[in-house]
N, C-alpha and C. Protein backbone atom coordinates (compact mmCIF):
# COMPACT_ATOMS: atom_id res chain seq x y z
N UNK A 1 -20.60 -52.05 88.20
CA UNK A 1 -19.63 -52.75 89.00
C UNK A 1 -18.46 -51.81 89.28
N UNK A 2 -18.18 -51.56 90.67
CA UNK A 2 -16.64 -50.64 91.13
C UNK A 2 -15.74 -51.13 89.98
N UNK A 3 -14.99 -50.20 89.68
CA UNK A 3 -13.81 -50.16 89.23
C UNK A 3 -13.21 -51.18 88.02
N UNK A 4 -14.17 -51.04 87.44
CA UNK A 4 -14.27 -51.79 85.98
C UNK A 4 -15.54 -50.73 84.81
N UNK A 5 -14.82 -50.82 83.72
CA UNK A 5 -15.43 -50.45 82.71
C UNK A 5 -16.05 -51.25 82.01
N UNK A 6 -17.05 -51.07 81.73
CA UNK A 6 -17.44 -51.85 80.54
C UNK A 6 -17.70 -51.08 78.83
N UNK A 7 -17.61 -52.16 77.64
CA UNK A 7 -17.72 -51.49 76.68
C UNK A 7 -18.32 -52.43 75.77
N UNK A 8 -18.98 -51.75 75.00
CA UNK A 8 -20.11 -52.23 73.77
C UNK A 8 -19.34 -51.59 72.15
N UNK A 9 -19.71 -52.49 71.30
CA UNK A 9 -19.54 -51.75 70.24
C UNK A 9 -21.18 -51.33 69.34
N UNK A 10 -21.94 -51.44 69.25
CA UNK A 10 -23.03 -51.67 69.02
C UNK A 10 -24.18 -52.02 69.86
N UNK A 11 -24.46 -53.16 69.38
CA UNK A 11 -24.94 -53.95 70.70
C UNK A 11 -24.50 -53.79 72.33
N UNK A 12 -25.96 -53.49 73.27
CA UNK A 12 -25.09 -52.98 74.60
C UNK A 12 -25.58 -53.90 75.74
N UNK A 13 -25.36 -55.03 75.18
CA UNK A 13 -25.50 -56.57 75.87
C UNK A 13 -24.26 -57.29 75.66
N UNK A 14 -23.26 -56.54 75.40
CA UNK A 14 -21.87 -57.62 74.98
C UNK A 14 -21.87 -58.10 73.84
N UNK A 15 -22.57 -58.03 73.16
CA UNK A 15 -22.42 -58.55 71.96
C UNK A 15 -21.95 -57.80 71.25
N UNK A 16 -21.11 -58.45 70.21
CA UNK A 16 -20.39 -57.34 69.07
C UNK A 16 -21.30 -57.36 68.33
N UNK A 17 -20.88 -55.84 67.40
CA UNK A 17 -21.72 -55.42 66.70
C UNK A 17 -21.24 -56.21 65.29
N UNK A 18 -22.23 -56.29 64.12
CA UNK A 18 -21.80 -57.08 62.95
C UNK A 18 -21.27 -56.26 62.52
N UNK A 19 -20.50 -56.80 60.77
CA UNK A 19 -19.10 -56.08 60.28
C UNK A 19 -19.88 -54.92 59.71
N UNK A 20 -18.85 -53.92 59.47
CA UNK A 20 -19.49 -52.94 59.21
C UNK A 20 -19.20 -52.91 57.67
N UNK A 21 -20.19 -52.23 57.20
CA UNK A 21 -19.97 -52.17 54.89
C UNK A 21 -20.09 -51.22 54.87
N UNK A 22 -19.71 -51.13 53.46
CA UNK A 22 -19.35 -49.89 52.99
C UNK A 22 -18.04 -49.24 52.97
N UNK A 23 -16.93 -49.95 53.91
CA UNK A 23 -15.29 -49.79 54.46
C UNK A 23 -14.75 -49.99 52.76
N UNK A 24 -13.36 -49.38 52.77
CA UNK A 24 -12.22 -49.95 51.72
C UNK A 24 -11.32 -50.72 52.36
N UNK A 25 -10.84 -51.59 51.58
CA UNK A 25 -9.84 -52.75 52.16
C UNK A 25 -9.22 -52.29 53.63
N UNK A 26 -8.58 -51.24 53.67
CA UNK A 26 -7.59 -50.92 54.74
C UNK A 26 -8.60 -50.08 55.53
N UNK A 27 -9.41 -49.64 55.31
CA UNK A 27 -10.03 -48.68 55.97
C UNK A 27 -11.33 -49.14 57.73
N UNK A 28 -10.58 -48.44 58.51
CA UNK A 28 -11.45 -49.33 60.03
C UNK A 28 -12.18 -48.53 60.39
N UNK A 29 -13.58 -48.61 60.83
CA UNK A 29 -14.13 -48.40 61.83
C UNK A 29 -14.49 -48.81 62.74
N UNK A 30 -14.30 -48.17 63.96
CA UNK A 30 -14.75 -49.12 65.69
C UNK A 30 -15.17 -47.78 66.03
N UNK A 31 -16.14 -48.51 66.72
CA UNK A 31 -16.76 -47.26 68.15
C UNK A 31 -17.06 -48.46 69.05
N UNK A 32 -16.66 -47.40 70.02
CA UNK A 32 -16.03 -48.39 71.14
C UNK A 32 -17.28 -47.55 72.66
N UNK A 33 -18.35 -48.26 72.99
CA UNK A 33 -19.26 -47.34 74.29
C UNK A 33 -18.93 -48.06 75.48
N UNK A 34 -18.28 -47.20 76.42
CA UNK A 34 -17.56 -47.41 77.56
C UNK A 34 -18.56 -46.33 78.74
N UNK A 35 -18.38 -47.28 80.12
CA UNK A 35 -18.90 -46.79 81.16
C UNK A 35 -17.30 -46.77 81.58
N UNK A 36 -17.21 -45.64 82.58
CA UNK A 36 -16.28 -45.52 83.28
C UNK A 36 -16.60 -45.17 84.86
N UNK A 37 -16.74 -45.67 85.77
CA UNK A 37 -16.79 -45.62 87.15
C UNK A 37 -16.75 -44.25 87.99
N UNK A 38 -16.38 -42.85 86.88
CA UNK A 38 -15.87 -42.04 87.86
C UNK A 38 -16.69 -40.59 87.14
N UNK A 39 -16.76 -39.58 87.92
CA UNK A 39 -17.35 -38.45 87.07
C UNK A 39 -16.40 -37.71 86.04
N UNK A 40 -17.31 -37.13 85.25
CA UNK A 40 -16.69 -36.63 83.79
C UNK A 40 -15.62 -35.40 83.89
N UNK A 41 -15.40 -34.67 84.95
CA UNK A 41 -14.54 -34.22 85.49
C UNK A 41 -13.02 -34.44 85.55
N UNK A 42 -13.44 -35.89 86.17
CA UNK A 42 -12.41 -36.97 86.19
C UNK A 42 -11.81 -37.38 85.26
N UNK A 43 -12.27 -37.99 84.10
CA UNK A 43 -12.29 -39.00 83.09
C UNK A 43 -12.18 -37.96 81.99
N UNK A 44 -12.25 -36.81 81.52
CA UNK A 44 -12.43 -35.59 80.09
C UNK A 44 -10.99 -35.66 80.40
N UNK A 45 -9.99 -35.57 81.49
CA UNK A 45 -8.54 -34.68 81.15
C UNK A 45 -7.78 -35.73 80.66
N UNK A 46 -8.29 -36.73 80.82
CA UNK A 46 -7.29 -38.17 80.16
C UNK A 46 -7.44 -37.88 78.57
N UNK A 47 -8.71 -38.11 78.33
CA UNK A 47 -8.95 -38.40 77.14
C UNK A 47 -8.79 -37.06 76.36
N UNK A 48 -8.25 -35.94 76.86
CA UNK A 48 -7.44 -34.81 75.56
C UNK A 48 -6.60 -34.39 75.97
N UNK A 49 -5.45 -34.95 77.24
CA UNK A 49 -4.63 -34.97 77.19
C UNK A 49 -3.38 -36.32 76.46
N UNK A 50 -2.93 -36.04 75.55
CA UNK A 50 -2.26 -37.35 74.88
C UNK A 50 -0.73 -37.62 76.23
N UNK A 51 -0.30 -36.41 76.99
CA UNK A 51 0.30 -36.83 77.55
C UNK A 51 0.43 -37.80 78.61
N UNK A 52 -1.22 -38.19 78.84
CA UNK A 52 -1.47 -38.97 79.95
C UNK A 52 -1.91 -40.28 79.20
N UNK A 53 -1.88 -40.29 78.35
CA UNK A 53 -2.60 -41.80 77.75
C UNK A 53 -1.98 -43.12 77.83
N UNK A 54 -0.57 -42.98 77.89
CA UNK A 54 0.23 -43.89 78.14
C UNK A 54 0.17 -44.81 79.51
N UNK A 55 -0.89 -44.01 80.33
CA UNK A 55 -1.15 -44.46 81.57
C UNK A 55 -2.38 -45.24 81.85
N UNK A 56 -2.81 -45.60 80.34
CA UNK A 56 -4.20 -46.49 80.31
C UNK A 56 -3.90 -47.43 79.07
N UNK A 57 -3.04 -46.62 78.09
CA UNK A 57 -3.39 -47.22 76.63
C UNK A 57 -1.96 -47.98 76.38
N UNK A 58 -1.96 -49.05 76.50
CA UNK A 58 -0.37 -49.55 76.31
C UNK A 58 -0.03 -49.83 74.79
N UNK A 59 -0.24 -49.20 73.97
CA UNK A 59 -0.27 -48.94 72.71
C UNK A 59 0.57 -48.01 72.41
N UNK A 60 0.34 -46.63 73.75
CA UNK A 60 1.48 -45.41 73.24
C UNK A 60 2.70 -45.56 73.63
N UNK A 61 3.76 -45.18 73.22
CA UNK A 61 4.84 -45.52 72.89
C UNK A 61 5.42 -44.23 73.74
N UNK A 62 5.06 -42.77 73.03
CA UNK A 62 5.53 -41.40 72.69
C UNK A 62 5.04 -40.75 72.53
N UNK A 63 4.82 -39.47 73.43
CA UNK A 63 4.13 -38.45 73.08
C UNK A 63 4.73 -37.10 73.44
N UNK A 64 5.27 -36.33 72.42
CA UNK A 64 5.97 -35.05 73.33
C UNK A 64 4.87 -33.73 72.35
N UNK A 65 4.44 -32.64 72.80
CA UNK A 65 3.86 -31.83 72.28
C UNK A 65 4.80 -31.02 70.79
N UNK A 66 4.50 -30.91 69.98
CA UNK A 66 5.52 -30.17 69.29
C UNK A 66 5.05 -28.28 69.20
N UNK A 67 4.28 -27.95 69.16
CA UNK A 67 3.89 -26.59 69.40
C UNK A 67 4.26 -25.85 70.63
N UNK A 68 4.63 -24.77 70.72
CA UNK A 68 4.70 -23.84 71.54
C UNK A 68 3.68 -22.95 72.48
N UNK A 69 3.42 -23.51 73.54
CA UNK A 69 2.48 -22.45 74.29
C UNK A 69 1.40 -23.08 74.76
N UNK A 70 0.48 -23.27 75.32
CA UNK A 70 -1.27 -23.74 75.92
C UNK A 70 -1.77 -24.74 74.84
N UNK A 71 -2.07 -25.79 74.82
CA UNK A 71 -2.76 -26.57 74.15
C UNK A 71 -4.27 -25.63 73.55
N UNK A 72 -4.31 -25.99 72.36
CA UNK A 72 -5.49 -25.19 71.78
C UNK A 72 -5.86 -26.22 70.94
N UNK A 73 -6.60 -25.90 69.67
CA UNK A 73 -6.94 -26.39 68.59
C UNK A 73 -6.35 -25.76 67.74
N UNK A 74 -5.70 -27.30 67.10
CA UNK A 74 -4.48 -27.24 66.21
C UNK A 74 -2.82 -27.23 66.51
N UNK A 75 -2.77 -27.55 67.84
CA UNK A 75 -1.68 -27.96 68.41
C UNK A 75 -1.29 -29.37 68.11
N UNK A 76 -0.02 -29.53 67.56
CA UNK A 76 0.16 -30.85 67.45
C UNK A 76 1.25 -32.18 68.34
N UNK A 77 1.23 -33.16 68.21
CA UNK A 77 1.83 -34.24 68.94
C UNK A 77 3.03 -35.11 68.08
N UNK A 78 4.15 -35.00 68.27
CA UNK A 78 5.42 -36.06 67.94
C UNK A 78 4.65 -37.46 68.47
N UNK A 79 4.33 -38.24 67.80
CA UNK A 79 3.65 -39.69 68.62
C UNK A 79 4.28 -40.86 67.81
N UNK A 80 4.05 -42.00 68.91
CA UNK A 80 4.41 -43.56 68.45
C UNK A 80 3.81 -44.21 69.04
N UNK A 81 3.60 -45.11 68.74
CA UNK A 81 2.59 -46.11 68.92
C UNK A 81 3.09 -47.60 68.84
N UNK A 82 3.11 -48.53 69.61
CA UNK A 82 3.90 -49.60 69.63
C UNK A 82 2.07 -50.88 68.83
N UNK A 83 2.86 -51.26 68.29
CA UNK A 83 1.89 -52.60 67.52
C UNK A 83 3.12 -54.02 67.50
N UNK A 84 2.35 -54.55 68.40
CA UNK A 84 3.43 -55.62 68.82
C UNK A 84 4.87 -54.78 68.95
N UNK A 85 5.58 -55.71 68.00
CA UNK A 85 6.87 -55.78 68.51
C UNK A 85 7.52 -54.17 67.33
N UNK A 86 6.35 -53.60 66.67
CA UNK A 86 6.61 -52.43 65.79
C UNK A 86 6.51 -51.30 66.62
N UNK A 87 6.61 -50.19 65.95
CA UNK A 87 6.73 -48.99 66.10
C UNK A 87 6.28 -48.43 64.96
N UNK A 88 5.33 -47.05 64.96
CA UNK A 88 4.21 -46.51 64.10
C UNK A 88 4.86 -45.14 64.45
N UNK A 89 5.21 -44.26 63.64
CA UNK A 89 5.79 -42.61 64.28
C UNK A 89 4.27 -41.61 63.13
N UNK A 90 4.02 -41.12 63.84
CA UNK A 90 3.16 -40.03 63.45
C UNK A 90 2.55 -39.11 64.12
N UNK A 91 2.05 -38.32 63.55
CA UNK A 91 1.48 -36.46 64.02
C UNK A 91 -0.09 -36.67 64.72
N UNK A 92 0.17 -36.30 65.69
CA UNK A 92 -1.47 -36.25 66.15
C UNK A 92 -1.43 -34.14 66.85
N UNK A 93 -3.11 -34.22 65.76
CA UNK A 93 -3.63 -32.90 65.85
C UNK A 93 -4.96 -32.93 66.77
N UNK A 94 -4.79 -31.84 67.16
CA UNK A 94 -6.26 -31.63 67.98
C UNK A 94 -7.16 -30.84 66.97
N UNK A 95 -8.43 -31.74 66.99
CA UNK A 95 -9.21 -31.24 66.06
C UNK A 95 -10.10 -30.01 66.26
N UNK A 96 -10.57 -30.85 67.63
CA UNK A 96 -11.91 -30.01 68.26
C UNK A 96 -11.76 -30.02 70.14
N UNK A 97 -12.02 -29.40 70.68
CA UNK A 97 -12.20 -29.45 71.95
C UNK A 97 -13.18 -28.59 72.29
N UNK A 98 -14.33 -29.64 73.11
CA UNK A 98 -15.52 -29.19 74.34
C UNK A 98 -14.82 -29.41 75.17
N UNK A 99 -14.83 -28.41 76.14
CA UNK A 99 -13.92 -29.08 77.70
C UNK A 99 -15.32 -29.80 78.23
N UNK A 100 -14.75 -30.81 78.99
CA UNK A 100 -15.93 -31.62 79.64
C UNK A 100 -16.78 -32.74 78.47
N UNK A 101 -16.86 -32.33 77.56
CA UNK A 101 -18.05 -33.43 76.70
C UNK A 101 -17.17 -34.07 75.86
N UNK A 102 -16.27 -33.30 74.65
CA UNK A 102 -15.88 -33.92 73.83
C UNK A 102 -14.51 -33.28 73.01
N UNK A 103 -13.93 -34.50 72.31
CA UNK A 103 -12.48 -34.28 71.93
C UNK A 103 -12.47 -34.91 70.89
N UNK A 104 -12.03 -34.24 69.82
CA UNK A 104 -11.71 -34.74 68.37
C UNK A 104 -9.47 -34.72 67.57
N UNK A 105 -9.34 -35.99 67.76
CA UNK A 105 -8.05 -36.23 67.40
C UNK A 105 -7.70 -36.28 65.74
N UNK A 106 -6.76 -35.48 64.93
CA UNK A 106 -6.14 -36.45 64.14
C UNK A 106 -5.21 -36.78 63.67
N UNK A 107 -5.50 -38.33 63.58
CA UNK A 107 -3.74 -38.73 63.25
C UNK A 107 -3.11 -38.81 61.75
N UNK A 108 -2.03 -38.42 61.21
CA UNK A 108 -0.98 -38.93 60.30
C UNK A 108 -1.30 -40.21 59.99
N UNK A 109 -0.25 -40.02 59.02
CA UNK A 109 -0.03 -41.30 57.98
C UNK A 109 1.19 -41.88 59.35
N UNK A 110 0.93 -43.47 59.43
CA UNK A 110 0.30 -44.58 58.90
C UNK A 110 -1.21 -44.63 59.15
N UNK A 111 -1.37 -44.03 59.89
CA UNK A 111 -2.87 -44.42 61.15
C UNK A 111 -3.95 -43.66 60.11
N UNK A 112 -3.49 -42.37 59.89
CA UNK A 112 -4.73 -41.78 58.94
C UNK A 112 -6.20 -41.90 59.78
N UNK A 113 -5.91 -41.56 60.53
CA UNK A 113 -7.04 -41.70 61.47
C UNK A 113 -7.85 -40.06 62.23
N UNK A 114 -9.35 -40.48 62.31
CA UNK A 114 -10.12 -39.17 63.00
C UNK A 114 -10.54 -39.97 64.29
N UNK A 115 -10.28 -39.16 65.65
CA UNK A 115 -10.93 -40.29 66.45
C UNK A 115 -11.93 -39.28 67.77
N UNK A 116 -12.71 -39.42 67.88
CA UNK A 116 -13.44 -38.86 68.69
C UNK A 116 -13.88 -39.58 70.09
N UNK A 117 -13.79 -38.73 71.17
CA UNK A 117 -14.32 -38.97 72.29
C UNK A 117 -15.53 -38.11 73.33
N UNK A 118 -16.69 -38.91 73.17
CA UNK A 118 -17.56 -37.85 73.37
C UNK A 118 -17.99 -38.59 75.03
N UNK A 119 -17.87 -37.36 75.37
CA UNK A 119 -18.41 -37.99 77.20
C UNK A 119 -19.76 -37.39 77.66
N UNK A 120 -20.75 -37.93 78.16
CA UNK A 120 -22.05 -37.83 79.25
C UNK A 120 -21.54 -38.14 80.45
N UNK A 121 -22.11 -37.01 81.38
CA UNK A 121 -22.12 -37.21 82.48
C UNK A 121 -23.06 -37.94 83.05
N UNK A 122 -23.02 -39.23 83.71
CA UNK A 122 -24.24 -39.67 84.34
C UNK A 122 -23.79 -40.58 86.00
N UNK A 123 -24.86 -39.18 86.64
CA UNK A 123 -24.23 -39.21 87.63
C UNK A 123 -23.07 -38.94 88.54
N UNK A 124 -22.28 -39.92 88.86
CA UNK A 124 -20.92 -40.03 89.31
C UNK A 124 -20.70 -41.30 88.37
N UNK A 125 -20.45 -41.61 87.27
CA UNK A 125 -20.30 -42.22 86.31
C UNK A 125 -19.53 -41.14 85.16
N UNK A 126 -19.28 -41.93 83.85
CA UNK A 126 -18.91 -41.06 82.31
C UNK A 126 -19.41 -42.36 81.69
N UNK A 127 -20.39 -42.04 80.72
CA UNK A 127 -20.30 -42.58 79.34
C UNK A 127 -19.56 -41.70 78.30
N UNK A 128 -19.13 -42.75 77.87
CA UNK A 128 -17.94 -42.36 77.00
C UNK A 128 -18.01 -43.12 75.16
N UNK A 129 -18.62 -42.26 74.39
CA UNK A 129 -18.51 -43.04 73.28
C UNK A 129 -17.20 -42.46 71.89
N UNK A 130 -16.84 -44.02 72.54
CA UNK A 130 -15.09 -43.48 71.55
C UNK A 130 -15.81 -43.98 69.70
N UNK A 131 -14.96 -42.87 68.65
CA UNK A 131 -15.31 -43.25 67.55
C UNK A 131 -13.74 -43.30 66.72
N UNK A 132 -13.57 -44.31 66.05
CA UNK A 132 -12.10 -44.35 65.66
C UNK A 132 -12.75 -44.69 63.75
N UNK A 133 -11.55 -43.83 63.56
CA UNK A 133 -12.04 -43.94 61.69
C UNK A 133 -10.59 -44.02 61.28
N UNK A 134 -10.17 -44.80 60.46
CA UNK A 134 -9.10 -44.71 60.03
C UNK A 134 -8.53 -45.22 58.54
N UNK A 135 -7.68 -45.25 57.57
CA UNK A 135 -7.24 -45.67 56.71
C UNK A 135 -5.91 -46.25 56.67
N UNK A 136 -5.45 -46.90 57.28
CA UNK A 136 -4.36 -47.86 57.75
C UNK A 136 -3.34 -47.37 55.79
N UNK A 137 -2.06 -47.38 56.03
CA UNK A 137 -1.13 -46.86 55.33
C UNK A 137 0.06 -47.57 55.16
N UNK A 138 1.13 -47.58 54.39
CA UNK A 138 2.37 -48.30 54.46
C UNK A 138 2.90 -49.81 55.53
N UNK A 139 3.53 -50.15 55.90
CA UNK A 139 4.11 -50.89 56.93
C UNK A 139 2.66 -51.27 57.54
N UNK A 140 1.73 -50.13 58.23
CA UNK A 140 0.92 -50.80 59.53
C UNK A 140 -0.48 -51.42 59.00
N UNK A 141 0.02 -51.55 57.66
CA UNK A 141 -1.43 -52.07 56.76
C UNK A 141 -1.19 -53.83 57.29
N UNK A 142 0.02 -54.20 56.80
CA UNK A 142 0.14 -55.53 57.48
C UNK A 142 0.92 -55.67 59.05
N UNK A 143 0.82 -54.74 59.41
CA UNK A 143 1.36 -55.22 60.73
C UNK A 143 -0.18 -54.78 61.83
N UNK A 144 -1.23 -54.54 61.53
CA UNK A 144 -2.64 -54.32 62.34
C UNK A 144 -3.38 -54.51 61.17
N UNK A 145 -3.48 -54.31 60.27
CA UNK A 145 -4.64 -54.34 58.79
C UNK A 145 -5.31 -55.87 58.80
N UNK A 146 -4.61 -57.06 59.28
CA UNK A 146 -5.41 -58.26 59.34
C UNK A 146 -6.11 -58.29 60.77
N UNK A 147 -6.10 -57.49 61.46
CA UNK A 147 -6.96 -57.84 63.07
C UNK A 147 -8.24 -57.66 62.66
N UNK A 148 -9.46 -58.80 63.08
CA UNK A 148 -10.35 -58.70 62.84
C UNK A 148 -11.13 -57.69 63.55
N UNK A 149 -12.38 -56.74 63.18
CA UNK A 149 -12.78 -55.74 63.79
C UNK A 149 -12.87 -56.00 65.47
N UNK A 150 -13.88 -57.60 65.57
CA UNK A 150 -14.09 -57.62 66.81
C UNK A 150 -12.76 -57.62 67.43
N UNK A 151 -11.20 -58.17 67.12
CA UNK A 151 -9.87 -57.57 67.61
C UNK A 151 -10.09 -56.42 68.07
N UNK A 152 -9.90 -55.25 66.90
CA UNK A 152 -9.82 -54.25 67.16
C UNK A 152 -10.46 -53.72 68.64
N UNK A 153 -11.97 -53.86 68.09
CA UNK A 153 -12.67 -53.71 69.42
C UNK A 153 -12.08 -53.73 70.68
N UNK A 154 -11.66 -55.40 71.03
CA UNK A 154 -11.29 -55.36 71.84
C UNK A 154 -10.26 -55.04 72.78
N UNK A 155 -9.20 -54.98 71.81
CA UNK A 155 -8.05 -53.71 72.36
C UNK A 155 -8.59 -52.61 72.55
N UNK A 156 -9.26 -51.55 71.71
CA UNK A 156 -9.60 -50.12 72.46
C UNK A 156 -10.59 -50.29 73.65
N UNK A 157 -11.32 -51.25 73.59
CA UNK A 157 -12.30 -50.84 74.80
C UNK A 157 -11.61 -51.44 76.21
N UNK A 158 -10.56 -51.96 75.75
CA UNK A 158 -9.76 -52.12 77.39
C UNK A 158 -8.79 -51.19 78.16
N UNK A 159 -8.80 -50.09 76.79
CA UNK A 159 -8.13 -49.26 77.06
C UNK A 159 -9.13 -48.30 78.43
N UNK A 160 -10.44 -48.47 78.15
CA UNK A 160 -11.56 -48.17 78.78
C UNK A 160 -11.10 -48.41 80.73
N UNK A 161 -11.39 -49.78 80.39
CA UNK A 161 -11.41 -50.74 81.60
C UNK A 161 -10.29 -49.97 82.15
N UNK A 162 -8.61 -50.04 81.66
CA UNK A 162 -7.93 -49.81 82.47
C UNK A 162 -7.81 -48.24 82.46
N UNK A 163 -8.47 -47.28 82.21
CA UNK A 163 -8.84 -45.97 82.75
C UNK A 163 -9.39 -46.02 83.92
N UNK A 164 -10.69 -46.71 83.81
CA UNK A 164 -11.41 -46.65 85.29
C UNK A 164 -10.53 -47.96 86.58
N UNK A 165 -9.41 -48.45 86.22
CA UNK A 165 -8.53 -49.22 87.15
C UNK A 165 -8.05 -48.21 87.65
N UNK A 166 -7.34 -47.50 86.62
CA UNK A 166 -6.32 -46.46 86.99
C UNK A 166 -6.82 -45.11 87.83
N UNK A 167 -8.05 -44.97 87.05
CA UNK A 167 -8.77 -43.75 88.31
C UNK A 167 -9.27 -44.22 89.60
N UNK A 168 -9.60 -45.33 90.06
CA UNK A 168 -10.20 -45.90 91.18
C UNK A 168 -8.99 -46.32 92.12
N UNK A 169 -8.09 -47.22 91.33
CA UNK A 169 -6.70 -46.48 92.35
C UNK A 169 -6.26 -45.07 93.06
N UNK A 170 -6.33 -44.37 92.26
CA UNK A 170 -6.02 -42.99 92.47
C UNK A 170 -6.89 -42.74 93.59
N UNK A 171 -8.41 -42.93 93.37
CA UNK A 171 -9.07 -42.25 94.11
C UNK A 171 -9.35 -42.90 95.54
N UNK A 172 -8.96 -44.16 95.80
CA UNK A 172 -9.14 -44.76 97.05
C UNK A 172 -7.46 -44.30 97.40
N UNK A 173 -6.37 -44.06 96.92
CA UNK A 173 -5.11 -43.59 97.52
C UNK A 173 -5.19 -41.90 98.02
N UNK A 174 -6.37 -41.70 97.69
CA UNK A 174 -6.46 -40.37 98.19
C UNK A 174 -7.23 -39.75 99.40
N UNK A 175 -8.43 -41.48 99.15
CA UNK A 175 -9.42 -41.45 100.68
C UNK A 175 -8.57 -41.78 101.62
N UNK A 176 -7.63 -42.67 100.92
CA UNK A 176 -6.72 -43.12 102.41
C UNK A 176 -6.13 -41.71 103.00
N UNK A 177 -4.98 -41.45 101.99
CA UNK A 177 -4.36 -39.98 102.39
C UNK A 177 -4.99 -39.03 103.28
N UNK A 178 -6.49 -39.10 102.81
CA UNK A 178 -7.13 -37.98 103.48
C UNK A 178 -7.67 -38.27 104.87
N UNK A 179 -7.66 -39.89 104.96
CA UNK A 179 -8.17 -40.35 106.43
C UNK A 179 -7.34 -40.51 107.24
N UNK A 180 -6.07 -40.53 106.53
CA UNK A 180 -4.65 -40.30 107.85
C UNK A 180 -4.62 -39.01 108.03
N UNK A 181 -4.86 -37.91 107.10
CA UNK A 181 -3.92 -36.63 107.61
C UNK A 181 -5.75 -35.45 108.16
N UNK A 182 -6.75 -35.92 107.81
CA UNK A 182 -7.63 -35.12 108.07
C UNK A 182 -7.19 -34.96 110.04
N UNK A 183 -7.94 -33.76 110.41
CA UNK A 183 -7.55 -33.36 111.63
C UNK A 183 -8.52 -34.21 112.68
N UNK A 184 -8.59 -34.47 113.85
CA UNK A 184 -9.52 -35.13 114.68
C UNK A 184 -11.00 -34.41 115.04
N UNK A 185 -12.06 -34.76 114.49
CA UNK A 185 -13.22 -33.70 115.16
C UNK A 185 -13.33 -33.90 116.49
N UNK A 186 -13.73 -32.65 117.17
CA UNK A 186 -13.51 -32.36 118.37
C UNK A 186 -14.90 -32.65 119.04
């Protein structure tokens, strides 16, 4: 379907996947499998750039780079993160970077989190399978630590949806652009 994502956690009929065992009290896992509408081209610079995330994920708060020079591995991020009406301050590192396939994040205490984003190209499409691992810490143990997984779920994988809103805007504001200013064939 144009300009909608869809996402699975497991099950890739909509159905959530059952709870997962083996977790410690505070400790989450979600993987979150998202189609995104647009090619992987498209859709890879969002997902390892943290400066752009704020433009899909209404979760981020803050993101300023704290390292000096070209993003690499092991460059890190000043970040915040809004949870309701809170605020979460912590370090996000770049773990790993494939340009084009895949991106490995990690975050600080509270979040204590590894989160991976691995992309397939298919087609003029991205599958996108997000993996979030985390150990929830101080303060954000009870201020997110009671959301039930399928919660969870469903906040990150809309983060999905409104990626491919946000790129399909873009990209029909650009067919337009280009159908006013292209020159007349002769």
């Amino acid at each position: 379907m144009e300009g909608r994502a869809s996402a699975g956690g497991g099950p890739t009929d909509g159905r959530r996947a059952g709870p997962t065992t083996g977790l410690r009290r505070w400790e989450r896992h979600v993987v979150v499998l998202a189609t995104v509408h647009h090619p992987v081209e498209v859709v890879f610079p969002y997902l390892a750039d943290p400066m752009r995330w704020h433009e899909f994920a209404p979760a981020v708060a803050f993101r300023r780079q704290i390292d000096d020079g070209p993003v690499r591995v092991g460059t890190r991020w000043m970040s915040t993160d809004r949870i309701g009406p809170f605020r979460a301050h912590f370090i996000d590192t770049l773990e790993l970077l494939e340009e084009g396939r895949r991106v490995v994040w990690l975050s600080s205490a509270p979040w204590n989190a590894r989160v991976e984003y691995a992309c397939t190209a298919a087609g003029a499409e991205t599958r996108v399978r997000a993996d979030y691992r985390g150990d929830l810490a101080g303060s954000l143990r009870w201020q997110a630590g009671w959301l039930p997984q399928w919660a969870t779920h469903w906040i990150l994988a809309g983060d999905f949806r409104r990626l491919d809103r946000l790129l399909t805007r873009r990209a029909r504001a650009a067919g337009r652009w280009q159908r006013r200013h292209d020159p007349p064939s002769a």
